[in-house]
C-alpha atoms as a PDB file:
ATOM      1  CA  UNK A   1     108.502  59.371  76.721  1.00  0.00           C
ATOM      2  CA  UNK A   2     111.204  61.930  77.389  1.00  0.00           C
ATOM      3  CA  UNK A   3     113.105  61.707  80.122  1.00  0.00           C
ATOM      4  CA  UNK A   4     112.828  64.057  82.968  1.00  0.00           C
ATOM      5  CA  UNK A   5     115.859  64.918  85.355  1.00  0.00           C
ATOM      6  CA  UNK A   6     116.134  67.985  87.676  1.00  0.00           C
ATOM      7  CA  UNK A   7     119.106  69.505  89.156  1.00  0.00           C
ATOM      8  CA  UNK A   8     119.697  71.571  92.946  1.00  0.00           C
ATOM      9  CA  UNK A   9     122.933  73.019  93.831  1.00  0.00           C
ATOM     10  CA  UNK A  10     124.349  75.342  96.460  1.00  0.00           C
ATOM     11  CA  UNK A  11     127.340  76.815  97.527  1.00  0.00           C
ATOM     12  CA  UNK A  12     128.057  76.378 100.923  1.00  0.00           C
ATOM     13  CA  UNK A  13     130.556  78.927 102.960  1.00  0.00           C
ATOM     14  CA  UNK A  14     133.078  78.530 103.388  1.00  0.00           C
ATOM     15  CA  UNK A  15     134.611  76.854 100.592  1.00  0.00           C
ATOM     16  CA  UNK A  16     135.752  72.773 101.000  1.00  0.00           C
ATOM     17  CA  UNK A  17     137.748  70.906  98.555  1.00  0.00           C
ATOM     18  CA  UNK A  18     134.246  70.159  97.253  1.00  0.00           C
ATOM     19  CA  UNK A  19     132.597  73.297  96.576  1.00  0.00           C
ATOM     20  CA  UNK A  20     129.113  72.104  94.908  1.00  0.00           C
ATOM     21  CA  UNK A  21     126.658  69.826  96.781  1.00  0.00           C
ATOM     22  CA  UNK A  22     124.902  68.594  93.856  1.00  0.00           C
ATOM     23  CA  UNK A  23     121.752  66.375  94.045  1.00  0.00           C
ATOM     24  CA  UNK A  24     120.342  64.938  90.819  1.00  0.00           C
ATOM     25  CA  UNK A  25     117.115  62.868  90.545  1.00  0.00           C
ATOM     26  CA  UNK A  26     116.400  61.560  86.760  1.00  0.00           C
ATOM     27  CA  UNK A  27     113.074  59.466  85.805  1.00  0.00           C
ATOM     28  CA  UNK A  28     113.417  58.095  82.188  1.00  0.00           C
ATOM     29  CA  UNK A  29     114.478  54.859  80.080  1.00  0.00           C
ATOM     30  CA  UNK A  30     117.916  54.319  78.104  1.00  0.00           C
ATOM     31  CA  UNK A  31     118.313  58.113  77.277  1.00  0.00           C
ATOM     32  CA  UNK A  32     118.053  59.149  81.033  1.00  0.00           C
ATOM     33  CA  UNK A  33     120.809  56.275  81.293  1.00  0.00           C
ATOM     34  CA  UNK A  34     123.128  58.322  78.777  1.00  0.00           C
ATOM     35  CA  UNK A  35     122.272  61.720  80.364  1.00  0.00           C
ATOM     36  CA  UNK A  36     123.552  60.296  83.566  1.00  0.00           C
ATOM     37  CA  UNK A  37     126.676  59.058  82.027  1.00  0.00           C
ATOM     38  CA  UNK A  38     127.228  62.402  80.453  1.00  0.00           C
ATOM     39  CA  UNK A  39     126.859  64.553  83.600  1.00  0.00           C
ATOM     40  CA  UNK A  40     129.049  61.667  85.850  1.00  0.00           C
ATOM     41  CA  UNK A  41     132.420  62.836  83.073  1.00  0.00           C
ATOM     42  CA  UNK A  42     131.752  66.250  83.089  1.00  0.00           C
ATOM     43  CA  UNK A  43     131.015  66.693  86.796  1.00  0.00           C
ATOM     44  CA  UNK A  44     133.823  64.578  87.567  1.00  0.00           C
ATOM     45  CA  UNK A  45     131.857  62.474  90.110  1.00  0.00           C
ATOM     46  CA  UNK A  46     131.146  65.480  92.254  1.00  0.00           C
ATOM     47  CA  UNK A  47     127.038  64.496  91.974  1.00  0.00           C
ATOM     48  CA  UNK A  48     125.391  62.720  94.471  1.00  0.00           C
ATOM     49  CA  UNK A  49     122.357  60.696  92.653  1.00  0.00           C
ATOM     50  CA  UNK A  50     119.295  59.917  93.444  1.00  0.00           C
ATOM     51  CA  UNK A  51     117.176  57.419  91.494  1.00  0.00           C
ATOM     52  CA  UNK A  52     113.384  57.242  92.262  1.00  0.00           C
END
């Protein structure tokens, strides 16, 4: 199966020392694992996930 993820963002006003309100939800096996890993480094954390 491939592994599905979606990703919302907004901007809210005005700006905050965090900028993006990210929410991530990701259904999958071992490769949604490595996706999640991936996006964790290059988001520096900023995401806020949720498994279902």
């Amino acid at each position: 199966m491939v592994p599905h993820f979606s990703i919302s963002f907004f901007v809210p006003l005005p700006f905050t020392r965090f900028p993006y309100d990210i929410s991530v939800s990701f259904t999958g096996m071992l490769v949604a694992s490595d996706s999640h890993s991936m996006l964790w480094r290059m988001n520096n954390g900023r995401f806020r996930y949720e498994w279902k």
